[in-house]
C-alpha atoms as a PDB file:
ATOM      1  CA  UNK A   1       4.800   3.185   7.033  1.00  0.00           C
ATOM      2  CA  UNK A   2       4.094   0.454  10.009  1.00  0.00           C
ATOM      3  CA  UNK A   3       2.514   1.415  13.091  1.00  0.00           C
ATOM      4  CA  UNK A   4       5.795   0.772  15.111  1.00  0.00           C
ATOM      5  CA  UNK A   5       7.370   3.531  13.055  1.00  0.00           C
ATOM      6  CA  UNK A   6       5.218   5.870  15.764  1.00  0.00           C
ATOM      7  CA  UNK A   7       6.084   4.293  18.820  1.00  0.00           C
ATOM      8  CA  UNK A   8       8.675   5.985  21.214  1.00  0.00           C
ATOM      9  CA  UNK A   9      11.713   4.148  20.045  1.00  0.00           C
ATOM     10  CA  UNK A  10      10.509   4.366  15.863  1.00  0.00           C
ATOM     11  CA  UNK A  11      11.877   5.984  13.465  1.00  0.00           C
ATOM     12  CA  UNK A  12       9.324   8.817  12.915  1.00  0.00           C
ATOM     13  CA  UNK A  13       8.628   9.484  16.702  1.00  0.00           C
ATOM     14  CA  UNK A  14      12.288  10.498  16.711  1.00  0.00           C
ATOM     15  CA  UNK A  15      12.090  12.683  13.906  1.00  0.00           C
ATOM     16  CA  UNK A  16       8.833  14.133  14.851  1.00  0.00           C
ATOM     17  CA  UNK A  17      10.377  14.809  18.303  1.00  0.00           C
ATOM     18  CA  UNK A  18      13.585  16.701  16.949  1.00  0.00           C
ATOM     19  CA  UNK A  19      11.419  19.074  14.951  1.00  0.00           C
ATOM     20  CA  UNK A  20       8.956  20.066  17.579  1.00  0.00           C
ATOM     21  CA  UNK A  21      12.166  20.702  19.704  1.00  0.00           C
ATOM     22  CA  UNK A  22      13.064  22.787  16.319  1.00  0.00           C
ATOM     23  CA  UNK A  23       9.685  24.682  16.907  1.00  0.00           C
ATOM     24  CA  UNK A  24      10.578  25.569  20.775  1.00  0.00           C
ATOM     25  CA  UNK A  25      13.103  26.897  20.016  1.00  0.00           C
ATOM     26  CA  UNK A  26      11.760  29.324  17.199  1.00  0.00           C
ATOM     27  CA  UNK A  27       8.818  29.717  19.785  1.00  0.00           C
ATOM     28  CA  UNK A  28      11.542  31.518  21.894  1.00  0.00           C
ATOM     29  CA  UNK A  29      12.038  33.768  23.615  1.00  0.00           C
ATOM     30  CA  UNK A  30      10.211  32.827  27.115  1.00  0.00           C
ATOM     31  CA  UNK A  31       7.578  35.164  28.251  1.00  0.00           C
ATOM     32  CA  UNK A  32       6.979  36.418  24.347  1.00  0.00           C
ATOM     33  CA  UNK A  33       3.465  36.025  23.662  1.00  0.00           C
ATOM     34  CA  UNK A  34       2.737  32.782  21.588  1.00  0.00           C
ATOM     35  CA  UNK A  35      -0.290  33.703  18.481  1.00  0.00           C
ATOM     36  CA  UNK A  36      -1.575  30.921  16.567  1.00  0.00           C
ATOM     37  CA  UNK A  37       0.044  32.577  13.792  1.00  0.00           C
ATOM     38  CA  UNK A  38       3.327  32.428  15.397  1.00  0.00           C
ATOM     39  CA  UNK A  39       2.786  28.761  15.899  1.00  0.00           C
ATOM     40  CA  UNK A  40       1.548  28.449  12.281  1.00  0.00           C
ATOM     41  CA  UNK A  41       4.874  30.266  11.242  1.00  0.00           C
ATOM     42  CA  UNK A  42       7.179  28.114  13.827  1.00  0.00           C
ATOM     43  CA  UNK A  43       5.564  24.808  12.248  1.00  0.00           C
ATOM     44  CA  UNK A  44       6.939  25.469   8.483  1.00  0.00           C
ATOM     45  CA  UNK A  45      10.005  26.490   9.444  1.00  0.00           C
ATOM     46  CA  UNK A  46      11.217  23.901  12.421  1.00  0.00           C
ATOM     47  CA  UNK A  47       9.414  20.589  10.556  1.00  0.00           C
ATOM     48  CA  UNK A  48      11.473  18.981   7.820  1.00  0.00           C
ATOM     49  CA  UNK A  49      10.136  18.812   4.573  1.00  0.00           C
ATOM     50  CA  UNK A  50       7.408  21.392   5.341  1.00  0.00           C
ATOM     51  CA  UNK A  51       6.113  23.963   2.383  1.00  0.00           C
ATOM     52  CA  UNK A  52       3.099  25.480   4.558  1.00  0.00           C
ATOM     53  CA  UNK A  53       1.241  25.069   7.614  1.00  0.00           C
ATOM     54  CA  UNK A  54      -2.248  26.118   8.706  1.00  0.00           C
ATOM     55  CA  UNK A  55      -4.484  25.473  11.620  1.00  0.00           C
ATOM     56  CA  UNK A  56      -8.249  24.298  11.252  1.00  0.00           C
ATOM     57  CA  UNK A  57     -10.682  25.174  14.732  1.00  0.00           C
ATOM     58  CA  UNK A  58     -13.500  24.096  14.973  1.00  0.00           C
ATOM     59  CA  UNK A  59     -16.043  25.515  17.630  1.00  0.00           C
ATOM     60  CA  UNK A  60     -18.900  22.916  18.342  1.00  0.00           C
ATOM     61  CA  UNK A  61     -21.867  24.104  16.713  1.00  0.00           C
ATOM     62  CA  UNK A  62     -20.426  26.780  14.414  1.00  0.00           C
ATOM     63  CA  UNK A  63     -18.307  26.464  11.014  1.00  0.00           C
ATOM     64  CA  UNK A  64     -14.387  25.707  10.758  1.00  0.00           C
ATOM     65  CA  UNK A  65     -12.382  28.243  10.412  1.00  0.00           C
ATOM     66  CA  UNK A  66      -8.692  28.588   9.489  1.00  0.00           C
ATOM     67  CA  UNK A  67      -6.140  30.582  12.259  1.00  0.00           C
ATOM     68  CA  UNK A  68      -3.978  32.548   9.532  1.00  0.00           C
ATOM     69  CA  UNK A  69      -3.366  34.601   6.955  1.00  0.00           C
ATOM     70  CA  UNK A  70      -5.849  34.898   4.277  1.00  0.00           C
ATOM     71  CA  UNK A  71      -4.391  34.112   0.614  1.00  0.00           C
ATOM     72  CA  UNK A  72      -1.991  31.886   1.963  1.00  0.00           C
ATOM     73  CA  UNK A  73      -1.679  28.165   0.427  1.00  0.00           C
ATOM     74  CA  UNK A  74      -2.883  26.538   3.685  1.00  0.00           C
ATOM     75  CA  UNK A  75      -6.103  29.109   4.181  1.00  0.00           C
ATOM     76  CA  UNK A  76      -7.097  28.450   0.331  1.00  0.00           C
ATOM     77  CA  UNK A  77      -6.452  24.162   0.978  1.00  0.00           C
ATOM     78  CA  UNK A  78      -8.620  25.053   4.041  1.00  0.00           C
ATOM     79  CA  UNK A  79     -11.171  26.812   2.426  1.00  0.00           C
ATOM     80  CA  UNK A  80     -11.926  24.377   0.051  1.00  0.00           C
ATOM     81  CA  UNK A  81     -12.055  21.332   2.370  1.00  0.00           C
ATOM     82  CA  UNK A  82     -15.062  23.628   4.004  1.00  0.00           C
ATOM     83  CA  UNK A  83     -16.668  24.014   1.088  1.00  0.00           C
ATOM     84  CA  UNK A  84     -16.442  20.269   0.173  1.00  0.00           C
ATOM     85  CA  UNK A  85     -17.575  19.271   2.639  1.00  0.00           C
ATOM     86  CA  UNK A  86     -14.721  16.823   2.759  1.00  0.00           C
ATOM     87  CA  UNK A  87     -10.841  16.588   3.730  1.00  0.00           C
ATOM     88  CA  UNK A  88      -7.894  15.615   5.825  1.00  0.00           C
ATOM     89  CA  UNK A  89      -8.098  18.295   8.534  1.00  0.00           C
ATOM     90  CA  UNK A  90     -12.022  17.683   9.198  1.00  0.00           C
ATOM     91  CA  UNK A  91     -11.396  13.894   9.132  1.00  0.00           C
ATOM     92  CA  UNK A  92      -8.581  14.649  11.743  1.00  0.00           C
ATOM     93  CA  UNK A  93     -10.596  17.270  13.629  1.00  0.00           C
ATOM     94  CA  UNK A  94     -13.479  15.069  13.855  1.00  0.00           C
ATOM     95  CA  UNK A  95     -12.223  11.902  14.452  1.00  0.00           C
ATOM     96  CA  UNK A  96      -8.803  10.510  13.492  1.00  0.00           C
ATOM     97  CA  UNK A  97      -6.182  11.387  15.708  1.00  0.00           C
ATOM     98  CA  UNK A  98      -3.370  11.434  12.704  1.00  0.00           C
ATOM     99  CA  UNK A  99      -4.439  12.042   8.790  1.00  0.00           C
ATOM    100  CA  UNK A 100      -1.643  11.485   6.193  1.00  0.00           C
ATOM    101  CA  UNK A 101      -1.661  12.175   2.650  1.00  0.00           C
ATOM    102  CA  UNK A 102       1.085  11.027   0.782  1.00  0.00           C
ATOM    103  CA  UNK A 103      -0.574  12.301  -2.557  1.00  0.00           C
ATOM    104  CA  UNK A 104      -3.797  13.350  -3.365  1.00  0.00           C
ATOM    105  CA  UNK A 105      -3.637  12.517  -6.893  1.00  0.00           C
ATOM    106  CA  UNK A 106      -3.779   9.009  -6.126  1.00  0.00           C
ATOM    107  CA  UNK A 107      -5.625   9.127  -2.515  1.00  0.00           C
ATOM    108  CA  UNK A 108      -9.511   8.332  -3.316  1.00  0.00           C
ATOM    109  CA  UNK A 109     -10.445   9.579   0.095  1.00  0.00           C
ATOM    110  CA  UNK A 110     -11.895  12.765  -0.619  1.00  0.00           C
ATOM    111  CA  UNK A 111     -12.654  13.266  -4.343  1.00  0.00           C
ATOM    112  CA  UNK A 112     -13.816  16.763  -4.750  1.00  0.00           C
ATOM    113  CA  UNK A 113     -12.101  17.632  -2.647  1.00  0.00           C
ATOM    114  CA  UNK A 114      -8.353  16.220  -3.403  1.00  0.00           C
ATOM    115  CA  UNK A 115      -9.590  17.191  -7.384  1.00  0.00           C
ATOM    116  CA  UNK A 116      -9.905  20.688  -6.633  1.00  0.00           C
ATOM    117  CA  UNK A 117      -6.788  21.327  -4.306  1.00  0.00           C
ATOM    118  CA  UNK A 118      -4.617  19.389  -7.130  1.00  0.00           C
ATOM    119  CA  UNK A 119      -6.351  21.821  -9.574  1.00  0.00           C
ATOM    120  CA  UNK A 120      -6.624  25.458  -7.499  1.00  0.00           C
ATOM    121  CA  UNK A 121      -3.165  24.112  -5.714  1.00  0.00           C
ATOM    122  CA  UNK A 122       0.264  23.053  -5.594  1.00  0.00           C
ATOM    123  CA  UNK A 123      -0.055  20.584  -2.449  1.00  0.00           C
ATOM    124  CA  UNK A 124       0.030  17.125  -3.287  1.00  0.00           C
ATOM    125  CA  UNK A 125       0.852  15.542   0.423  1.00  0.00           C
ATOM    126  CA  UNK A 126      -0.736  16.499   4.147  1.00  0.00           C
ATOM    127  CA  UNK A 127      -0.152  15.701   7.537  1.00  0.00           C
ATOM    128  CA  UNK A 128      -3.258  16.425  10.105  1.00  0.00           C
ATOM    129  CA  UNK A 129      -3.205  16.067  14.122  1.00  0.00           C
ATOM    130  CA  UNK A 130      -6.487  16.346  16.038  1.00  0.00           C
ATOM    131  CA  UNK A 131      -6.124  18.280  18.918  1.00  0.00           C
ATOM    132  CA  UNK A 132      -8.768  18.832  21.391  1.00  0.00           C
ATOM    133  CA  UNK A 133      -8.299  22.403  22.915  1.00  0.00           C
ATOM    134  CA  UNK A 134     -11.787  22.440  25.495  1.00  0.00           C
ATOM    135  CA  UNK A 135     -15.039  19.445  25.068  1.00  0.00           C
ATOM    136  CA  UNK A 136     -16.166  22.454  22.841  1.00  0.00           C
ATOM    137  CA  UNK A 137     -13.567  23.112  20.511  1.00  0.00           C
ATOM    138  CA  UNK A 138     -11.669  20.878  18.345  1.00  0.00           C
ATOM    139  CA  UNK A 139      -8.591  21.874  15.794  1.00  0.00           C
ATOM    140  CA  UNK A 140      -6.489  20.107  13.767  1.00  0.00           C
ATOM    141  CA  UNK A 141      -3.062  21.233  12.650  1.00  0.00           C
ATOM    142  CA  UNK A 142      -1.424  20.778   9.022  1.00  0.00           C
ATOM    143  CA  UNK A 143       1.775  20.250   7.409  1.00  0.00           C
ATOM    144  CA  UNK A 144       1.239  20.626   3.647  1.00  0.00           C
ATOM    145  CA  UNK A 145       3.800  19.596   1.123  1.00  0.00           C
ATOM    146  CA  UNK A 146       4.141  20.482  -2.912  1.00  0.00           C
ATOM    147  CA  UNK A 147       5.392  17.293  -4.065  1.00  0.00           C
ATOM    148  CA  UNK A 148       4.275  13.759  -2.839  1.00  0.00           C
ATOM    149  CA  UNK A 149       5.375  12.165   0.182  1.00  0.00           C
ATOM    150  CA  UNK A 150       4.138  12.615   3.510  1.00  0.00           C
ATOM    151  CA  UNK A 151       5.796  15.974   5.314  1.00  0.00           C
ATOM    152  CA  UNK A 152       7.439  13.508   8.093  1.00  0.00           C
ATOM    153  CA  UNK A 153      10.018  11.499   6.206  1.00  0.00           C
END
């Protein structure tokens, strides 16, 4: 991947633009009330490629947290990024605007962490978005896949 394929006119800005128009409309009716859970649920279904999708916030001064059911893939990928210490959706919520993970068995980014979600899991590729939602909170959304590739191709 080049940093062209993100501009407007690239080849993944396209493709990430039809599949957040996927996720309106799933997001539909107008006037229903939108959960993160909903959004969560929109995300696997309207991206391409998509096994599972979580949400990391991240209150200044407190712990991470995942928005989500508990026991799902993306709560137990979250949980053990917090407990490492280490991983693609605190890197994004911290500081990178886009993480990608094409496959954490050969990514050397986060050890401990990428050994034990190859180990406890079946994700092998991520996709993370910072997203600021107030100067207090930050979050970053994630597109987890089961075999390798990044989840936008």
């Amino acid at each position: 991947m080049v940093s062209s394929d993100w501009r407007s006119n690239g080849p993944l800005w396209s493709e990430l633009s039809s599949a957040f128009g996927g996720i309106a409309q799933l997001l539909e009716p107008v006037g229903s009330r939108l959960t993160p859970e909903r959004l969560i649920r929109a995300a696997e279904q309207g991206v391409p490629h998509a096994d599972a999708a979580g949400l990391t916030v991240w209150p200044h001064g407190r712990k991470p947290r995942t928005i989500g059911p508990e026991g799902s893939i993306a709560h137990t990928v979250d949980q053990i990024q917090y407990a490492a210490g280490e991983g693609p959706c605190l890197d994004a919520a911290t500081g990178d605007d886009l993480v990608r993970v094409d496959d954490l068995a050969v990514d050397s980014r986060w050890p401990t962490f990428s050994a034990q979600v190859l180990d406890q899991c079946s994700i092998r590729s991520m996709f993370s978005i910072r997203v600021q939602f107030d100067p207090d909170v930050r979050a970053a959304p994630q597109l987890l896949r089961t075999t390798p590739g990044c989840t936008l191709r």
